[in-house]
N, C-alpha and C. Protein backbone atom coordinates (compact mmCIF):
# COMPACT_ATOMS: atom_id res chain seq x y z
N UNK A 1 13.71 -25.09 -29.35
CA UNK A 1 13.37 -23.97 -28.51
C UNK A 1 13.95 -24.18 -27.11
N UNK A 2 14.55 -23.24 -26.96
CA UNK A 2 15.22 -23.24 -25.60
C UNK A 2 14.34 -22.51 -23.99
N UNK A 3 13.81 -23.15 -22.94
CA UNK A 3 13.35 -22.54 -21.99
C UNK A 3 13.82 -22.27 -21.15
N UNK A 4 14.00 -20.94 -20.74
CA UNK A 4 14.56 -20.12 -19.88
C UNK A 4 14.38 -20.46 -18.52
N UNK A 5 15.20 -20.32 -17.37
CA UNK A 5 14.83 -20.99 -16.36
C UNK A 5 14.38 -20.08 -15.51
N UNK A 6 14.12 -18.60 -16.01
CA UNK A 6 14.08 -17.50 -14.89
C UNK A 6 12.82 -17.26 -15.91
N UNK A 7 11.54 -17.85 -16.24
CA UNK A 7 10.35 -17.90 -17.08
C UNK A 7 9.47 -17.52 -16.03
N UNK A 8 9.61 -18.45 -14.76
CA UNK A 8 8.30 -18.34 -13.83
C UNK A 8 8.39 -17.21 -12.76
N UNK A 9 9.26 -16.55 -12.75
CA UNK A 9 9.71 -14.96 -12.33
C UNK A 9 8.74 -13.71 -13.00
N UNK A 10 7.73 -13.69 -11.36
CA UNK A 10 6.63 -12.70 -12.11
C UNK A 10 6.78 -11.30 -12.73
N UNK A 11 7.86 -11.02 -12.87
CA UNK A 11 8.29 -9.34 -13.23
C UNK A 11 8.72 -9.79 -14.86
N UNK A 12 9.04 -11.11 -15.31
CA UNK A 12 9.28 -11.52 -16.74
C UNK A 12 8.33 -11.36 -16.99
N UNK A 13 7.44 -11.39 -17.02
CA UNK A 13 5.82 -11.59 -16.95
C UNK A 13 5.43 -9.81 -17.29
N UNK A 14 5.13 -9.38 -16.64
CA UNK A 14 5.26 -7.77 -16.83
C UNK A 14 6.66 -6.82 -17.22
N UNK A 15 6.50 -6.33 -17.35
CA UNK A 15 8.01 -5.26 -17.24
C UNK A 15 7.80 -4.53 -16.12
N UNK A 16 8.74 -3.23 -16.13
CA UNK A 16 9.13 -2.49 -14.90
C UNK A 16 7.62 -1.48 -14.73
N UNK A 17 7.10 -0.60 -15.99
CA UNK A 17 6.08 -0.29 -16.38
C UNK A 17 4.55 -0.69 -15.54
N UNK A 18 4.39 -2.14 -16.08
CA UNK A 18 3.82 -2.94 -15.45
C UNK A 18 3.80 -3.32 -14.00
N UNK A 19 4.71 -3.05 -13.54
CA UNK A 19 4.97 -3.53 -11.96
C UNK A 19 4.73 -1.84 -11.32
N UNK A 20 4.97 -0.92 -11.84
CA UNK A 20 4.85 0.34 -11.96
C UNK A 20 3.14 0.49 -11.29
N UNK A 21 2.46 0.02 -12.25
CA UNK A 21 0.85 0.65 -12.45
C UNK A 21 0.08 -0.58 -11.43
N UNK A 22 0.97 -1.90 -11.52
CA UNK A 22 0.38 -2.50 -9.81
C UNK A 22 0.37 -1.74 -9.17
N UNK A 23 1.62 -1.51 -8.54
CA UNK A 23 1.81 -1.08 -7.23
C UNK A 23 1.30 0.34 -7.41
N UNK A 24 1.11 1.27 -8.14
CA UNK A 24 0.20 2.21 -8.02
C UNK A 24 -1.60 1.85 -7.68
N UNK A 25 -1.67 0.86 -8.60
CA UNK A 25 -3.64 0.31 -8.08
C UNK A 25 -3.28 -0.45 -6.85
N UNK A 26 -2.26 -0.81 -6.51
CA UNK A 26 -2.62 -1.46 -4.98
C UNK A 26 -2.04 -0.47 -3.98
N UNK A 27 -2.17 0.95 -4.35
CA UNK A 27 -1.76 2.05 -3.25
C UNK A 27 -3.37 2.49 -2.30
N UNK A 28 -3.67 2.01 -3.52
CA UNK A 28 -5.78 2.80 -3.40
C UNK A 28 -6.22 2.05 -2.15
N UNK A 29 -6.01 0.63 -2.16
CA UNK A 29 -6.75 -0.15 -0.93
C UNK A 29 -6.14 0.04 0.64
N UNK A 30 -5.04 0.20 0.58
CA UNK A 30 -4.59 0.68 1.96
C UNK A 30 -5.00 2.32 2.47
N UNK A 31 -5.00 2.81 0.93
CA UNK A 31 -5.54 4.74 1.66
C UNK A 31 -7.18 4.43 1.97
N UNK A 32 -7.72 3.29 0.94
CA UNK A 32 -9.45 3.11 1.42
C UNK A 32 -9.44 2.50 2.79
N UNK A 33 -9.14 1.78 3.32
CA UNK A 33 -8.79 1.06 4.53
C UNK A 33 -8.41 2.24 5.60
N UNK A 34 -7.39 3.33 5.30
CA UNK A 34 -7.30 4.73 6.33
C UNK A 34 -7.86 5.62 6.23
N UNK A 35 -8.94 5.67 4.98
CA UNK A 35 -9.69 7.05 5.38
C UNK A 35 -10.88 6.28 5.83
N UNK A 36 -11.17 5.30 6.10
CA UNK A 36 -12.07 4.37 6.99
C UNK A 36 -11.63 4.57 8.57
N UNK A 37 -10.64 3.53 8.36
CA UNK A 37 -10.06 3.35 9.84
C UNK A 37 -9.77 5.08 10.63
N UNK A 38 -9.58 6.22 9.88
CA UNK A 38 -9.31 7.34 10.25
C UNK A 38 -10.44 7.96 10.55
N UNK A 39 -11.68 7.54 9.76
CA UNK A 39 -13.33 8.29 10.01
C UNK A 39 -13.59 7.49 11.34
N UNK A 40 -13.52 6.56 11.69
CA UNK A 40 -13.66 5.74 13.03
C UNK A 40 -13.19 5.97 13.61
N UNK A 41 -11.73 6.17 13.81
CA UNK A 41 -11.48 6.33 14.95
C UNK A 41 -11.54 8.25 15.37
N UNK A 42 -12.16 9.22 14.48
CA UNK A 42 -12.72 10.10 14.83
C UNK A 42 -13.93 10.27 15.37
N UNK A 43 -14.31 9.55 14.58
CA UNK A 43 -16.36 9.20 15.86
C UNK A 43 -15.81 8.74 16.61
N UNK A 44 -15.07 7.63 17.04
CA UNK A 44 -14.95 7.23 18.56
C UNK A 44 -14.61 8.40 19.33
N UNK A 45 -13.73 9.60 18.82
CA UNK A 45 -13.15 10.17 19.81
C UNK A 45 -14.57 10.96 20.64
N UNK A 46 -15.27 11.45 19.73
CA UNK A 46 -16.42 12.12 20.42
C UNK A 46 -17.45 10.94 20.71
N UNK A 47 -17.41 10.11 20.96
CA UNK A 47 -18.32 9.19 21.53
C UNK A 47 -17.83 9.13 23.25
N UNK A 48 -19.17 8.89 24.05
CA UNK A 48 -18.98 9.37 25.03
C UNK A 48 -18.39 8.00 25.64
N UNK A 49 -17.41 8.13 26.99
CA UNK A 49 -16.68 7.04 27.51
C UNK A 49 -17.53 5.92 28.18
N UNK A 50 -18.87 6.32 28.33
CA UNK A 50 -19.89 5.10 28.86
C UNK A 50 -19.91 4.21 27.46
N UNK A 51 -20.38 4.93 26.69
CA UNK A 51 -20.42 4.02 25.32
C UNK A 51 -19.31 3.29 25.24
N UNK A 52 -18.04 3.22 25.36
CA UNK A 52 -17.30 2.86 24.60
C UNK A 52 -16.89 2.13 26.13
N UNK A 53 -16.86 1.58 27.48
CA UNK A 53 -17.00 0.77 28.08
C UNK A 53 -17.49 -0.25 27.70
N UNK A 54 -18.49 -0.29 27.01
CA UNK A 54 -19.12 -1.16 26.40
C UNK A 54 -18.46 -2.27 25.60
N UNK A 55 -16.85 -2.12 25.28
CA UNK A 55 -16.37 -2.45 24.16
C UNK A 55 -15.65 -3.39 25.00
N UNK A 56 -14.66 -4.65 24.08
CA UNK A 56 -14.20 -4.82 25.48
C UNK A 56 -12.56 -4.84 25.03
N UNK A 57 -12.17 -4.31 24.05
CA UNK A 57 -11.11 -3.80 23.49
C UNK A 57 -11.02 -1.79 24.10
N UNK A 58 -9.74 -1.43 24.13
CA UNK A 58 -9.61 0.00 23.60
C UNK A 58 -9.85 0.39 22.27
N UNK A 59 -10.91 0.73 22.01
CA UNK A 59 -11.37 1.07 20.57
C UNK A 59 -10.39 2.27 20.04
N UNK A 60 -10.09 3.32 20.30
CA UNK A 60 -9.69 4.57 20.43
C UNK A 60 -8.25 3.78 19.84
N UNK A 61 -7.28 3.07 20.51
CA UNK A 61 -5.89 2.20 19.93
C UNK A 61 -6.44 2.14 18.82
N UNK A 62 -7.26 0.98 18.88
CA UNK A 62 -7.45 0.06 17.53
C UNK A 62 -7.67 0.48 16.30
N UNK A 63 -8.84 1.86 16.52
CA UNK A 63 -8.55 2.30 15.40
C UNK A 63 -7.30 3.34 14.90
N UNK A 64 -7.06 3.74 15.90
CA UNK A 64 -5.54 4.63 15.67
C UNK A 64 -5.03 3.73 14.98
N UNK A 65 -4.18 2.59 15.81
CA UNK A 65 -3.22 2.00 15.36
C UNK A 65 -3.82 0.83 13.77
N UNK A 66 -5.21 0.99 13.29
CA UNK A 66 -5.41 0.73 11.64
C UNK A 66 -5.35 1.74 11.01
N UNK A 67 -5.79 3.17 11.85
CA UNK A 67 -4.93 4.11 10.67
C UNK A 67 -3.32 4.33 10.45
N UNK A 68 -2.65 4.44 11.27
CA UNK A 68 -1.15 3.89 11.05
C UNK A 68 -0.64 3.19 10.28
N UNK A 69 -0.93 1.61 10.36
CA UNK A 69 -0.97 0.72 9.79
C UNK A 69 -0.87 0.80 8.01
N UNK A 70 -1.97 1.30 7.58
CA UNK A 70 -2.68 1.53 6.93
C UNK A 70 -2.08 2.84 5.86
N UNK A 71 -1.38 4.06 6.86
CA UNK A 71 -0.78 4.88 5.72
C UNK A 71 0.45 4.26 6.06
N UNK A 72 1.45 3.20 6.74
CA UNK A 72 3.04 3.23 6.11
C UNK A 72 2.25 2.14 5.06
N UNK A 73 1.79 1.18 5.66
CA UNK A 73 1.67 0.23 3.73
C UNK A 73 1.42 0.89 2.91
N UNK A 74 0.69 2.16 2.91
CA UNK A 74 0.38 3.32 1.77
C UNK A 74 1.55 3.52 1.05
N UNK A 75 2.38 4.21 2.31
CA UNK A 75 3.98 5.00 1.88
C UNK A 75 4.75 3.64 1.18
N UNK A 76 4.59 2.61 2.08
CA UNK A 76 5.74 1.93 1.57
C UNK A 76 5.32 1.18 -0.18
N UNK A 77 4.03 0.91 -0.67
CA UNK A 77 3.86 1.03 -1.19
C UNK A 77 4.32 2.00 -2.87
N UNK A 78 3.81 3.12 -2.35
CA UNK A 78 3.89 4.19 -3.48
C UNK A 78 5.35 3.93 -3.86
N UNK A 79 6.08 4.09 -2.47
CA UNK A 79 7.57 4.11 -2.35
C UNK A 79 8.10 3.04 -3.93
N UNK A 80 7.61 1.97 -3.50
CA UNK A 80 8.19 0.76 -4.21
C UNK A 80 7.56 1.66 -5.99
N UNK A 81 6.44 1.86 -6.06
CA UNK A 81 5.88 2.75 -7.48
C UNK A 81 7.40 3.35 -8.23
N UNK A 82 7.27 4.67 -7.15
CA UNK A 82 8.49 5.28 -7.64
C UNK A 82 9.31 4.61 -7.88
N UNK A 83 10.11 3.57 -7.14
CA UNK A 83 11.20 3.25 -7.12
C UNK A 83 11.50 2.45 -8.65
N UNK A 84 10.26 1.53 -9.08
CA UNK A 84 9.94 0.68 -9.95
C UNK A 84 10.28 1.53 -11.28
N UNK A 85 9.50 3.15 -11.31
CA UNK A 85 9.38 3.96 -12.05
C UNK A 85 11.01 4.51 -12.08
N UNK A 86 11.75 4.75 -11.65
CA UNK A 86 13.27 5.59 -11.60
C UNK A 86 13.76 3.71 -11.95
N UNK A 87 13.72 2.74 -11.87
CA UNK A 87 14.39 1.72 -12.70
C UNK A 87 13.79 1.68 -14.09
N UNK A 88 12.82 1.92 -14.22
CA UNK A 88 12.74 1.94 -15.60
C UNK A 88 12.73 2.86 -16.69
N UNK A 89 13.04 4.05 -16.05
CA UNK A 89 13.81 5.32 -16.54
C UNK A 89 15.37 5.06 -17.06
N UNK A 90 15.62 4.62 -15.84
CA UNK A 90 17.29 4.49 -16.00
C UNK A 90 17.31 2.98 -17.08
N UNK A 91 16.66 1.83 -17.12
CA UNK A 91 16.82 0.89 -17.89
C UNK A 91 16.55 1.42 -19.57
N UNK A 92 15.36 2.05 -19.47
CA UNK A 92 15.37 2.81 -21.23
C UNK A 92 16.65 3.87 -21.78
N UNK A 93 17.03 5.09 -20.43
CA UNK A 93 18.34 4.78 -20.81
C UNK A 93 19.23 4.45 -21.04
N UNK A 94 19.88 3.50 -20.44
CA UNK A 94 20.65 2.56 -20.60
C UNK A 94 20.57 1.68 -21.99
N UNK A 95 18.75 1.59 -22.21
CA UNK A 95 19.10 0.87 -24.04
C UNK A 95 18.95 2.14 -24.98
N UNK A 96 19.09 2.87 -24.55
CA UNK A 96 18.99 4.13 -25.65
C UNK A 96 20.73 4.69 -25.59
N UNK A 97 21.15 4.62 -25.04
CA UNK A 97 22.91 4.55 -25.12
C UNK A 97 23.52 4.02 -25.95
């Protein structure tokens, strides 16, 4: 029996399919993380500016900039989905040729 040296290569491991439906379940935790970080930093906005003296960060940034954050890892994410998904379109064609 011969062992392949490209064995411990995690995509041998799954197929394109497979890498497909990751990166689709790991799209969910970055949109849960921005419709969080996005509900916060909407109460902050109507929270009054004495309150939020209190803080000793700019809260109002912080959460902006975790909702940001938060939808490009979304995008870039999904992105990679699709992308995973149009290679393995074109690879079943390619063995169906």
């Amino acid at each position: 029996m011969k062992l392949n040296k490209n064995i411990f290569i995690p995509h041998r491991w799954i197929d394109l399919k497979g890498l497909t439906r990751l990166f689709s379940f790991l799209f969910y935790i970055p949109l849960i993380v921005f419709i969080y970080s996005f509900i916060q930093w909407i109460w902050v906005l109507f929270t009054p500016a004495k309150e939020l003296a209190l803080y000793s960060a700019p809260v109002k940034q912080l959460w902006f900039s975790a909702a940001v954050q938060s939808l490009l890892i979304g995008v870039i994410i999904i992105t990679l989905a699709k992308l995973l998904k149009t290679l393995a379109a074109l690879a079943q064609q390619t063995t169906q040729k």
